[in-house]
N, C-alpha and C. Protein backbone atom coordinates (compact mmCIF):
# COMPACT_ATOMS: atom_id res chain seq x y z
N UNK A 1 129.84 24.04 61.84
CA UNK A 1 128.80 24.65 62.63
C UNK A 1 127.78 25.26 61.66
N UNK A 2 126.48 25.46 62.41
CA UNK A 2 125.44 25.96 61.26
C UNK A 2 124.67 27.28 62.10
N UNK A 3 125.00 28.05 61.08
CA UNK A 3 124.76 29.53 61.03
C UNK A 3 123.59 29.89 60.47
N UNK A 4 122.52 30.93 61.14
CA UNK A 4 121.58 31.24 60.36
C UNK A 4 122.46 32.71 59.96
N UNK A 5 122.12 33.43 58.82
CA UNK A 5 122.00 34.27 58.81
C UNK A 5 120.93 35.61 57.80
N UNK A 6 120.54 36.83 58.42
CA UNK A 6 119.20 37.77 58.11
C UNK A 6 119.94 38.80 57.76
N UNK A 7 119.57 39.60 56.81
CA UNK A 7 119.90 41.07 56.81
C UNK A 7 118.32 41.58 56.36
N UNK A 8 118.83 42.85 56.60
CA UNK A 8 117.99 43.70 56.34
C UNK A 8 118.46 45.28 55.52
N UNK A 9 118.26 44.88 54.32
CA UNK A 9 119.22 46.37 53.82
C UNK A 9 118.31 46.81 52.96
N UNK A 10 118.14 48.64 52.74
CA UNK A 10 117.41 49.08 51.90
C UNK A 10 117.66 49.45 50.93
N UNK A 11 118.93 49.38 50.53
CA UNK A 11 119.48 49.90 49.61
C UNK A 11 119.52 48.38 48.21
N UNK A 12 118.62 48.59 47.22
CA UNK A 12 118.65 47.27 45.82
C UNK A 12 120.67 46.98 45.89
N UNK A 13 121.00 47.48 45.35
CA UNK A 13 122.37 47.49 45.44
C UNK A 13 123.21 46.51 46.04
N UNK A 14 123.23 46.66 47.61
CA UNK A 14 123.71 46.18 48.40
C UNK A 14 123.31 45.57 48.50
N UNK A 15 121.74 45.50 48.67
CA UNK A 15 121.57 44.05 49.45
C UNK A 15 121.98 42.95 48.38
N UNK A 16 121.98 43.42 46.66
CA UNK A 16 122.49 42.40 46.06
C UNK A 16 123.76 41.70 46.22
N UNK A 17 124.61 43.19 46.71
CA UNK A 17 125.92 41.64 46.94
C UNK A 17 126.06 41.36 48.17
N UNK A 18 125.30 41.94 49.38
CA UNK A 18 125.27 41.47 50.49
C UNK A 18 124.86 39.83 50.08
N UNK A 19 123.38 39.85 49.28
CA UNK A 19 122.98 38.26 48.58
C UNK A 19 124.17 37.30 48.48
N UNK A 20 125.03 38.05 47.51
CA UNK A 20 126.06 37.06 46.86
C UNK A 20 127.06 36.77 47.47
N UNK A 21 127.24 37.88 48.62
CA UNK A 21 128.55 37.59 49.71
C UNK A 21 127.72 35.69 50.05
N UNK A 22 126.79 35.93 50.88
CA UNK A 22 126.52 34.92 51.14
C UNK A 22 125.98 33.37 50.92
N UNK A 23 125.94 33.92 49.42
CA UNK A 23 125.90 32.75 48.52
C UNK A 23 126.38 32.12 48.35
N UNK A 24 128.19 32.52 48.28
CA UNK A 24 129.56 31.77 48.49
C UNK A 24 129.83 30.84 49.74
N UNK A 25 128.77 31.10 50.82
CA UNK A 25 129.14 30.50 52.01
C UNK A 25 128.09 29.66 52.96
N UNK A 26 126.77 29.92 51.81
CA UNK A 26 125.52 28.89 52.42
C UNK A 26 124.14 29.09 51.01
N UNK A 27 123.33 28.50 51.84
CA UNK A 27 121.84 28.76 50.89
C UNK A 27 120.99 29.33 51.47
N UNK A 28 120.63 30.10 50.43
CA UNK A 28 119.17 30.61 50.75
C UNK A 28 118.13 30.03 50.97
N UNK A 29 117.61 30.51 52.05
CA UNK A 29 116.68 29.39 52.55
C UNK A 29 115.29 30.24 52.42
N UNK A 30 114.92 31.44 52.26
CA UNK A 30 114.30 32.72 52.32
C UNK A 30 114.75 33.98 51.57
N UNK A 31 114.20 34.74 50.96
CA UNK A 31 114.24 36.28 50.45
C UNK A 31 115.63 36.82 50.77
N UNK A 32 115.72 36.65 52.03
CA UNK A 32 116.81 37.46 53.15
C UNK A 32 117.23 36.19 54.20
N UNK A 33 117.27 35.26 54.48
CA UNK A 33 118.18 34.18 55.03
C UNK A 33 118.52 33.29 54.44
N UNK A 34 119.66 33.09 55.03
CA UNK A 34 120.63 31.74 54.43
C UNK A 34 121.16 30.86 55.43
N UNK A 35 121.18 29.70 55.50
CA UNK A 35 121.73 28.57 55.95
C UNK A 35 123.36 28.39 55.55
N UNK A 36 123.96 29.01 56.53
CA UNK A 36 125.39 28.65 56.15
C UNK A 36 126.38 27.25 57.01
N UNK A 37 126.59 26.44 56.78
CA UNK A 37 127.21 25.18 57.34
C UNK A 37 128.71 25.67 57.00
N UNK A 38 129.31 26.05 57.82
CA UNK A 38 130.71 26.39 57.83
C UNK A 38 132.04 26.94 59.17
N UNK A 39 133.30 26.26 59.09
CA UNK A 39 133.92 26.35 59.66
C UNK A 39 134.20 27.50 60.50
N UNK A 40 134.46 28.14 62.02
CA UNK A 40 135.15 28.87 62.30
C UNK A 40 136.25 30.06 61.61
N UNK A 41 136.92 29.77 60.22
CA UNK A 41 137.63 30.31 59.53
C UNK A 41 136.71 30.93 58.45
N UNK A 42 136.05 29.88 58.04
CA UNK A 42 135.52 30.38 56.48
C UNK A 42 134.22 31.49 57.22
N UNK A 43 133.93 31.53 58.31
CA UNK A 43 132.73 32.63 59.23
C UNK A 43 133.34 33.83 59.17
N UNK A 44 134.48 33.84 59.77
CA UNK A 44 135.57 35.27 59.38
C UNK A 44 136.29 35.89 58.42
N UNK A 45 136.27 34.96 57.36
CA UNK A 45 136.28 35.42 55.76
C UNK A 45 134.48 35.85 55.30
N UNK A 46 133.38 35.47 55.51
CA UNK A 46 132.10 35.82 55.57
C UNK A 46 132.28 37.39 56.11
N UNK A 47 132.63 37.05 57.25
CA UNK A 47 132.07 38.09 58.07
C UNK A 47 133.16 39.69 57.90
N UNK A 48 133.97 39.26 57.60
CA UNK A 48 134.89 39.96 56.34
C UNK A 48 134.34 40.93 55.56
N UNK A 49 133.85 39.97 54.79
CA UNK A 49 133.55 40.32 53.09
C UNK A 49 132.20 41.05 54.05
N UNK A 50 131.08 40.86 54.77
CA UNK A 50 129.90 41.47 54.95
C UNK A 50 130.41 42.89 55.64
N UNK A 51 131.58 42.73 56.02
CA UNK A 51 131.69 44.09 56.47
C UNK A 51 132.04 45.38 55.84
N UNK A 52 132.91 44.81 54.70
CA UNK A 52 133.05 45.72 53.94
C UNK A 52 131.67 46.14 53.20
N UNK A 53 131.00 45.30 52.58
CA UNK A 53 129.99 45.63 52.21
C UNK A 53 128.95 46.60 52.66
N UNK A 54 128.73 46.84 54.36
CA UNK A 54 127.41 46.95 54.89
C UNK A 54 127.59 48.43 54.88
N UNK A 55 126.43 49.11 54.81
CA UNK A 55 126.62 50.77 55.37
C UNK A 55 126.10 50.02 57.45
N UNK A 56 127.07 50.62 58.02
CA UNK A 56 126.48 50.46 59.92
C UNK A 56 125.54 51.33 60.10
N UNK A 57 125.18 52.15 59.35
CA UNK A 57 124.16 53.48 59.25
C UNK A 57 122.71 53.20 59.39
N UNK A 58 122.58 51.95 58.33
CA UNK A 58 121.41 52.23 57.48
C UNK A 58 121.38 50.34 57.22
N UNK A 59 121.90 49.42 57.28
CA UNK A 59 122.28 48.09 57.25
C UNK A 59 122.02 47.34 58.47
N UNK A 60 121.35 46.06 58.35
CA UNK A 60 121.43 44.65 59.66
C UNK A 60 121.33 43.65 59.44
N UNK A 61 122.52 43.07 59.52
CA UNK A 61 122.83 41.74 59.58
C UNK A 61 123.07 40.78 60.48
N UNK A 62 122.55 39.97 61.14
CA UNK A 62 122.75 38.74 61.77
C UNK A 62 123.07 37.40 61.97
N UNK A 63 123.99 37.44 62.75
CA UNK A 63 124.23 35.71 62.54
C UNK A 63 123.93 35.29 63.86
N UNK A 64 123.45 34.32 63.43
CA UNK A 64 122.90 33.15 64.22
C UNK A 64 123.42 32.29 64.75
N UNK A 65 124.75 31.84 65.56
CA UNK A 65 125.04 30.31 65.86
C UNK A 65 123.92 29.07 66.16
N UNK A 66 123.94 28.45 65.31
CA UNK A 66 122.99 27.33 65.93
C UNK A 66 123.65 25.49 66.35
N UNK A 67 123.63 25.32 67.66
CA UNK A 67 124.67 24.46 68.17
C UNK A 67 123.72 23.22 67.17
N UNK A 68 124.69 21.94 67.66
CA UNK A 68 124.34 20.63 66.71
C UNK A 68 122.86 19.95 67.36
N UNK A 69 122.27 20.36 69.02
CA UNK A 69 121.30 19.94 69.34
C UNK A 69 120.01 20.99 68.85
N UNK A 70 120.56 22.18 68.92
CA UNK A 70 119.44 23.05 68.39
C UNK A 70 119.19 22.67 66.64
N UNK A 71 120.13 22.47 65.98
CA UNK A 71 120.22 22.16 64.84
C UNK A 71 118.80 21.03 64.86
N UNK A 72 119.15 19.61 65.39
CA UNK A 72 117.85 18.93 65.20
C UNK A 72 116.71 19.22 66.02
N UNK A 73 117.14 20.43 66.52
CA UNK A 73 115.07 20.46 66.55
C UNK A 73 114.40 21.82 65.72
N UNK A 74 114.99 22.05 64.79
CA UNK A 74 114.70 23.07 63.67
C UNK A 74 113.26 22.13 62.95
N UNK A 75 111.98 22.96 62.84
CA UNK A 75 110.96 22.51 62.42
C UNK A 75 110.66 23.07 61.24
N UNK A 76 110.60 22.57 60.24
CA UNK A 76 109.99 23.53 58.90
C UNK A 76 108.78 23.10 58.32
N UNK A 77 107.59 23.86 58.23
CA UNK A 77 106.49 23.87 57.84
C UNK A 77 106.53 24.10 56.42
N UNK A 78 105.85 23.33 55.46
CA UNK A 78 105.94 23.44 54.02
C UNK A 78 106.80 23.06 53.57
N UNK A 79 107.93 23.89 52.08
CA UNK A 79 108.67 23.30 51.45
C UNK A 79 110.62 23.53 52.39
N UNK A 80 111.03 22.85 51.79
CA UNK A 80 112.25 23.18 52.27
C UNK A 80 112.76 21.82 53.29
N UNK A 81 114.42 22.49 53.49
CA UNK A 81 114.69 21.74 54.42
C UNK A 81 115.98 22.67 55.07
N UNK A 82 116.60 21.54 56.08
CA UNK A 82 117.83 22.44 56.52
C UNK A 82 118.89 21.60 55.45
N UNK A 83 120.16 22.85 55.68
CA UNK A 83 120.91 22.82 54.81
C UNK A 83 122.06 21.53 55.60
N UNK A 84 122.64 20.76 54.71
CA UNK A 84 123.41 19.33 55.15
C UNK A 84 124.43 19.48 54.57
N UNK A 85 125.88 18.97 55.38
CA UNK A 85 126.97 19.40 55.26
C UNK A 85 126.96 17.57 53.80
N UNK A 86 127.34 18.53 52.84
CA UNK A 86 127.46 17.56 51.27
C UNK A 86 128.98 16.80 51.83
N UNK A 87 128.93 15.82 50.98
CA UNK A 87 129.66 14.78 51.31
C UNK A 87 130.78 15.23 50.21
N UNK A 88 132.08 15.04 50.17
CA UNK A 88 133.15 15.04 49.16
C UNK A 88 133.75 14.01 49.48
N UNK A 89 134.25 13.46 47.64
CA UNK A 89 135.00 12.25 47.52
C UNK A 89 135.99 12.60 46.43
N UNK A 90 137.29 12.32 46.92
CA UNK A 90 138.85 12.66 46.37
C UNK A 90 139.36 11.59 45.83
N UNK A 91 139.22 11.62 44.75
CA UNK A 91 139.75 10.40 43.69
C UNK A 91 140.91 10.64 43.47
């Protein structure tokens, strides 16, 4: 499944490993969003790790479900693209 996800944190700090939490689990597609293509399981190890991280105070983060028909009608103006589940091959 493909996940958008936004935060919004003010703190340099956090939002850096808020960054890197989600680096492990999609691309940046923007400053503050990422394109995450990932399983039901690996969303709750994400969503995990963002929790520990976040102050609920002062922190916002969002995820996005985006189903497989909304997926193709995602329009992007300029550079970029959406993020594509990579192919693996087991020799």
């Amino acid at each position: 499944m493909l996940y958008l996800v936004s935060y919004d944190i003010p703190d340099t700090p956090r939002r850096t490993k808020i960054a890197k939490i989600l680096d492990d689990f999609g691309d940046r597609v923007q400053y503050s969003v990422f394109e995450c293509l990932i399983d039901g399981e690996l969303l709750e190890k994400m969503t995990a790790r963002l929790m520990k991280a976040v102050n609920e105070a002062e922190d916002s983060i969002r995820i996005y479900t985006l189903c497989g028909n909304c997926e193709k009608a995602i329009r992007i103006i300029g550079q970029g693209e959406v993020s594509k589940e990579e192919k693996v091959y087991i020799l």
